[in-house]
Each structure stands twice: as structure tokens, then as C-alpha cells.
N, C-alpha and C. Protein backbone atom coordinates (compact mmCIF):
# COMPACT_ATOMS: atom_id res chain seq x y z
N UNK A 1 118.15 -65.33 97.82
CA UNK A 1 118.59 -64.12 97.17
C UNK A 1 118.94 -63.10 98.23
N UNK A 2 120.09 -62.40 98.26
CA UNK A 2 120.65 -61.44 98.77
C UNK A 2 120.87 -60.00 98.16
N UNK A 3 120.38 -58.86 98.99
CA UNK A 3 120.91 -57.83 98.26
C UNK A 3 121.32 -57.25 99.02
N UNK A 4 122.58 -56.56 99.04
CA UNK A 4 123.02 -55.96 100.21
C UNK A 4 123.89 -54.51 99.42
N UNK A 5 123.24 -53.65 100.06
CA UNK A 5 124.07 -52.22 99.93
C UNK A 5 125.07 -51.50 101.29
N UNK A 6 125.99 -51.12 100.83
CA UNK A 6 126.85 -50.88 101.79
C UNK A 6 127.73 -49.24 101.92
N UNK A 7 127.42 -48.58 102.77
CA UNK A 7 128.23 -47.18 102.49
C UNK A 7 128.62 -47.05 104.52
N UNK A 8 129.22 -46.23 104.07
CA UNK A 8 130.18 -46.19 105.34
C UNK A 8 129.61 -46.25 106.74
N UNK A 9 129.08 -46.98 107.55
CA UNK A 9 128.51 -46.95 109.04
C UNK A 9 127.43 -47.49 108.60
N UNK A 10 127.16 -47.98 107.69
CA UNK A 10 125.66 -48.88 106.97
C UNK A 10 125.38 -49.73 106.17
N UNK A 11 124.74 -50.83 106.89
CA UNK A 11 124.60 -51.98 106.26
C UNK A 11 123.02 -52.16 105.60
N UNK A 12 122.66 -51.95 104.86
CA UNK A 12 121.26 -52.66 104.41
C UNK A 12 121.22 -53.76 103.20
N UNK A 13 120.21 -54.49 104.24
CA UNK A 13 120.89 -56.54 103.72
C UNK A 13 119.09 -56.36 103.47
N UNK A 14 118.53 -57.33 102.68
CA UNK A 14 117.10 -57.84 102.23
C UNK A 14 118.09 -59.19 102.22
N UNK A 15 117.37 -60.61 102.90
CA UNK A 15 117.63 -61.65 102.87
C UNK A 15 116.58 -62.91 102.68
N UNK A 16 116.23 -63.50 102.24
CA UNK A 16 114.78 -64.46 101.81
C UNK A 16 115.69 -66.09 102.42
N UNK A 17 116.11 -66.55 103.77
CA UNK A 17 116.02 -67.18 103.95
C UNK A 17 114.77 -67.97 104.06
N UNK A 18 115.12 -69.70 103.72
CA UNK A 18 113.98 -70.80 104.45
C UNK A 18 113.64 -70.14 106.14
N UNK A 19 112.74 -70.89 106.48
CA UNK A 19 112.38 -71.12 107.88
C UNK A 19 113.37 -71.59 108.45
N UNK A 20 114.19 -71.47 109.22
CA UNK A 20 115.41 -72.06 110.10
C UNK A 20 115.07 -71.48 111.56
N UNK A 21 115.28 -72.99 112.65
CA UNK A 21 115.15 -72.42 113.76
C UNK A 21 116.77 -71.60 114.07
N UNK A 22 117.74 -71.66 113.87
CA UNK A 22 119.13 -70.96 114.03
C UNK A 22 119.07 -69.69 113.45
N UNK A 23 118.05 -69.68 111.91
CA UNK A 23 118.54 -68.03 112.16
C UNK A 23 117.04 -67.10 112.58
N UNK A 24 115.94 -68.22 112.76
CA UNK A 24 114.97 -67.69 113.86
C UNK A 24 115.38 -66.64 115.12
N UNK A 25 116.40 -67.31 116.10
CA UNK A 25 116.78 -67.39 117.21
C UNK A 25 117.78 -65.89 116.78
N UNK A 26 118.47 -66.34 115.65
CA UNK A 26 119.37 -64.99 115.75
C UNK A 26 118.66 -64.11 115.14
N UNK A 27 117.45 -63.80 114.61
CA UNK A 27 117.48 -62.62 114.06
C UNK A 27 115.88 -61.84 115.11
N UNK A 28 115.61 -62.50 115.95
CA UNK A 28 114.89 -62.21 117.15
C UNK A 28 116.08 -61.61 118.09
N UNK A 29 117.37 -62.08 118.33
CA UNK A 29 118.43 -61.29 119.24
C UNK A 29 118.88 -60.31 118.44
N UNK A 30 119.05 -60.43 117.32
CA UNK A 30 120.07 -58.99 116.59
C UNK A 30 118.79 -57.93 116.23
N UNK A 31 117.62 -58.17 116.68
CA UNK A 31 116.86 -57.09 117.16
C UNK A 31 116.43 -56.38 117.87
N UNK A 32 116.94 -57.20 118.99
CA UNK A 32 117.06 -56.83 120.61
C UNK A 32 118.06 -55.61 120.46
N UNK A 33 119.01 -56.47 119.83
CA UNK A 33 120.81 -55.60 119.96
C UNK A 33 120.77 -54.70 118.95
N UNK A 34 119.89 -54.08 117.83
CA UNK A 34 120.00 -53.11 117.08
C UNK A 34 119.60 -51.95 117.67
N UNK A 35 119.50 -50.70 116.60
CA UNK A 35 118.82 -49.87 116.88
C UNK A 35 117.77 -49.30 116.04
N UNK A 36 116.42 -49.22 116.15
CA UNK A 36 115.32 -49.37 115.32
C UNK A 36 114.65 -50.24 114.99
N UNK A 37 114.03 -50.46 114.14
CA UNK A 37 113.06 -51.26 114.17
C UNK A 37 113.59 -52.53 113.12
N UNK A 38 113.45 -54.02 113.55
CA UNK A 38 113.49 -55.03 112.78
C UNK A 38 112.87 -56.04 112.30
N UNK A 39 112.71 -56.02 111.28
CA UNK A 39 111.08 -57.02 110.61
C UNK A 39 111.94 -58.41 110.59
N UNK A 40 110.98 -59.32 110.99
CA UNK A 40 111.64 -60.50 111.32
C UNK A 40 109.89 -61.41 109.83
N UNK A 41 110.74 -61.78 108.98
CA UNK A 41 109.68 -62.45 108.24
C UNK A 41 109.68 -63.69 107.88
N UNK A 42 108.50 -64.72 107.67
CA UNK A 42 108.70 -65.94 108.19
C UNK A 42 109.41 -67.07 108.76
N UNK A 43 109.18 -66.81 110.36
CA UNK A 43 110.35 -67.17 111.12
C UNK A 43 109.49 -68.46 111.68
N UNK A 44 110.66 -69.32 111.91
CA UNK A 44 110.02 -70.94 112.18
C UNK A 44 110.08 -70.94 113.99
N UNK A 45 108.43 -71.21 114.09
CA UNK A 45 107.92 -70.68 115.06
C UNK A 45 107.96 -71.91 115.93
N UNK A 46 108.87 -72.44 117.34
CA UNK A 46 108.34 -73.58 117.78
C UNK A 46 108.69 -73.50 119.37
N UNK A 47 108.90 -74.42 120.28
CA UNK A 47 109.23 -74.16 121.70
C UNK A 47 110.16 -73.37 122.19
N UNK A 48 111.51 -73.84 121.18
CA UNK A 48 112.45 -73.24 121.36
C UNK A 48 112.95 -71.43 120.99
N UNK A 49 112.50 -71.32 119.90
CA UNK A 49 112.38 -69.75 119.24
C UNK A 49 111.41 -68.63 120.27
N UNK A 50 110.30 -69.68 120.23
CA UNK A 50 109.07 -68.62 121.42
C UNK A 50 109.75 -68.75 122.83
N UNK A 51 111.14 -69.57 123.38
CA UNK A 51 111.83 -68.96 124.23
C UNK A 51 113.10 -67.72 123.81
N UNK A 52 112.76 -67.63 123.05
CA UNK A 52 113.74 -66.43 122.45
C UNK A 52 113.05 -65.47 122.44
N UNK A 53 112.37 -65.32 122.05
CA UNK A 53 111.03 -64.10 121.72
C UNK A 53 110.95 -63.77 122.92
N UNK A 54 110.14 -64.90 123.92
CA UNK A 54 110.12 -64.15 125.43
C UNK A 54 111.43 -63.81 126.26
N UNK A 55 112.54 -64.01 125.83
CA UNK A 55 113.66 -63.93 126.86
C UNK A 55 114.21 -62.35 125.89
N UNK A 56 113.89 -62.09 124.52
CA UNK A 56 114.32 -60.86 123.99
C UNK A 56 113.39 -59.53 124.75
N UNK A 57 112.17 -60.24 124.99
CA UNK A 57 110.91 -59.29 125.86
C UNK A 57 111.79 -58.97 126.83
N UNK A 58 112.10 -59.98 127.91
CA UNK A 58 112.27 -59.89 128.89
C UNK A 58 113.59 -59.27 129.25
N UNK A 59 114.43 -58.62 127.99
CA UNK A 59 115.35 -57.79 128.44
C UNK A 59 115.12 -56.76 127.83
N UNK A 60 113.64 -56.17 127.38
CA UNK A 60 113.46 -54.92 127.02
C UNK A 60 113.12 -54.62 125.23
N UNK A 61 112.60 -55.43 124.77
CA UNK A 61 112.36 -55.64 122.85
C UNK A 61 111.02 -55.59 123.37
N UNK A 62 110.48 -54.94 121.92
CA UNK A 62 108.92 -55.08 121.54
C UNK A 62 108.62 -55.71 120.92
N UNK A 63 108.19 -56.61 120.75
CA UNK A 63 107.92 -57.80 119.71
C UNK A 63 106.28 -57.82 119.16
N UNK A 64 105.88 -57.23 117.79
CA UNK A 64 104.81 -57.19 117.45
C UNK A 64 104.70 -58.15 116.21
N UNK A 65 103.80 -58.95 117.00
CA UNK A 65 103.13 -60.16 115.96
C UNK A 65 102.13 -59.89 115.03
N UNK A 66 102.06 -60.99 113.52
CA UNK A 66 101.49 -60.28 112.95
C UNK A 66 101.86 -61.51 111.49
N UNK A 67 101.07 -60.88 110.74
CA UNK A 67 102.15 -61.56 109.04
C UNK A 67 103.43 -61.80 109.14
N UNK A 68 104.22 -60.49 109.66
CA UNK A 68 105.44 -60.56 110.07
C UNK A 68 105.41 -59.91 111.29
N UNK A 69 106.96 -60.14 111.73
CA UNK A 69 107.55 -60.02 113.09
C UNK A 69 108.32 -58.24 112.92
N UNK A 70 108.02 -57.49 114.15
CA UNK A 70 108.78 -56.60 114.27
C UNK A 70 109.37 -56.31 115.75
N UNK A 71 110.52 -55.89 115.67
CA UNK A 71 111.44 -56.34 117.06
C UNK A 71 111.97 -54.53 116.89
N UNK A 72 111.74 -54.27 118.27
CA UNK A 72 112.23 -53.14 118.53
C UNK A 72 112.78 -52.72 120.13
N UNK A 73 113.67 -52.12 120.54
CA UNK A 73 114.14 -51.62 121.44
C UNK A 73 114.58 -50.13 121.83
N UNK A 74 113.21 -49.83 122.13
CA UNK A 74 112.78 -48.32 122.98
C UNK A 74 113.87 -47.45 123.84
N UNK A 75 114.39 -48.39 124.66
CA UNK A 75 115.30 -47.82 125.41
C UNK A 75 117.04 -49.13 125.41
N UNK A 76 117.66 -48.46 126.79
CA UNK A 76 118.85 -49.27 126.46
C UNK A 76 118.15 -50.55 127.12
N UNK A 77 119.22 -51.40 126.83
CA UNK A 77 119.28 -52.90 127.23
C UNK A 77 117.89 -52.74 128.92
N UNK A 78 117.56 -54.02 129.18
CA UNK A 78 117.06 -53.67 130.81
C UNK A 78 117.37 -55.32 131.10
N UNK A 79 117.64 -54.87 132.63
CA UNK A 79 117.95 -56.01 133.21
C UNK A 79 116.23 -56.84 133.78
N UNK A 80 116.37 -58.58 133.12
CA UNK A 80 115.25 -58.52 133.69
C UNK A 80 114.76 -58.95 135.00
N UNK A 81 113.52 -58.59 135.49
CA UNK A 81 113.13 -58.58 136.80
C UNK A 81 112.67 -59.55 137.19
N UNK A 82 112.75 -60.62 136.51
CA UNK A 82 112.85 -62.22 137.17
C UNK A 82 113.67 -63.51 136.47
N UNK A 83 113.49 -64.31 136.75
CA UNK A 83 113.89 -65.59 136.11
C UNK A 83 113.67 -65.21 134.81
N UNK A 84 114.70 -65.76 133.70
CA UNK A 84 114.06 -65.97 132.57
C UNK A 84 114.25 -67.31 131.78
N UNK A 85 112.75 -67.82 131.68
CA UNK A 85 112.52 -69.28 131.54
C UNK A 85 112.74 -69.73 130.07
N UNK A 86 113.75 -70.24 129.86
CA UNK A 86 114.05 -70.78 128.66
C UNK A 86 113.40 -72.03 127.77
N UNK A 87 113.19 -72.75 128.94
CA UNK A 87 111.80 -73.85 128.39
C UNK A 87 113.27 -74.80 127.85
N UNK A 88 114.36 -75.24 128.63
CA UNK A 88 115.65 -76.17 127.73
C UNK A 88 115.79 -75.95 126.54
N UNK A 89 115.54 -74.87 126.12
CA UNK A 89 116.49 -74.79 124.70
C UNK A 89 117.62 -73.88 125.19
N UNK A 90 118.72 -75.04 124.29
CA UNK A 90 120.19 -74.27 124.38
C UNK A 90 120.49 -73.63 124.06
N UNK A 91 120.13 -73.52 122.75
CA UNK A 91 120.57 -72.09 121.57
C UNK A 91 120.28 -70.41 122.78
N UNK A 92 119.30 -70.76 122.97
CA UNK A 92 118.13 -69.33 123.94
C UNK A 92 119.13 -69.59 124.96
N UNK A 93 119.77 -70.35 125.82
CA UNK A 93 120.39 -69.73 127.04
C UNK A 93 121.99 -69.50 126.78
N UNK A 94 122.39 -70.15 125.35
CA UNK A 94 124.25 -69.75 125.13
C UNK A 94 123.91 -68.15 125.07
N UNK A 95 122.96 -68.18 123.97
CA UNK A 95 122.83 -66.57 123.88
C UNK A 95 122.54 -65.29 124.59
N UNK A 96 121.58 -65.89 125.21
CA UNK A 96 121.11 -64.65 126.13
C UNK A 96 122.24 -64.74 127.70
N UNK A 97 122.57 -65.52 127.85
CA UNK A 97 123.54 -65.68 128.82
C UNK A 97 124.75 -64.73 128.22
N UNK A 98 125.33 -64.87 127.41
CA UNK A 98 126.15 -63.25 126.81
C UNK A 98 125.87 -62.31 126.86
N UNK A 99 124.46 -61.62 126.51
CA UNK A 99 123.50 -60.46 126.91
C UNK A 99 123.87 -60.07 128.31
């Protein structure tokens, strides 16, 4: 089920996807890349996603765990200050490699 309201410069979507690791991965980055705060709710949690989570950290997101997920970004983008270890998932390095 979808509900989505729409007025000019604003989108507000409520979405009840399954567990999917694809839109896991994206909706941990389009919280990186928003502005404010984004509830991320039951997201399918596995090697690959928890390299998303840490590589969204690692360019500056708050990621507070919990029942649900909330993803936030305090300031602008930050470059990060070391390696960031993807653990071979592809999805986590097409993406953040655009970042």
C-alpha cells in the first residue's frame, strides 16, 4: 500500500514494502542524501545492507537503531577518513562510489 501526497517542492510517500535487500540498500542511501530525518522500517538486515549502513556512517549519516531505523544527516556530505570496507557487496560499492 502506497500513499503519497504531493504539493509543489514536496513529496510525502508512506510505503509498506516486504523486506528487500535492494530497497534496504536504497533507502539507507536516500537518507544519507536527504534532508532530515528518515525512518527506515523493517529493513532486511544481512552482510551486505550492514555494509551500507556503515559506508552511509562513514560519509556522515546518523544511523539510530532500534524497532526501526532512523537515518539522518547533521551536516553536508563528509568525506570519509579512511577506507571504506564494503565487505564485497556490489550493490554498496556501485552506489557509494557515485557519492
Amino acid at each position: 500500500m502506497v500513499k503519497a501526497e504531493v504539493r509543489p517542492s514536496i513529496l510525502n510517500v508512506t510505503a509498506n514494502p516486504p523486506p528487500s535487500k535492494t530497497y534496504t540498500h536504497r533507502a539507507f542511501v536516500l537518507g544519507l542524501l536527504a534532508d532530515g530525518i528518515t525512518t527506515v522500517r523493517n529493513p532486511l538486515l544481512g552482510r551486505d545492507t550492514l555494509a551500507t549502513i556503515r559506508a552511509c556512517r562513514a560519509f556522515g549519516a546518523e544511523i539510530a537503531e532500534g524497532a526501526q531505523f532512523t537515518v539522518s544527516r547533521p551536516g553536508p556530505l563528509a568525506t570519509p577518513s579512511d577506507v571504506v570496507n564494503v565487505d564485497n557487496s556490489g550493490t554498496t560499492i556501485r552506489i557509494m562510489t557515485s557519492i
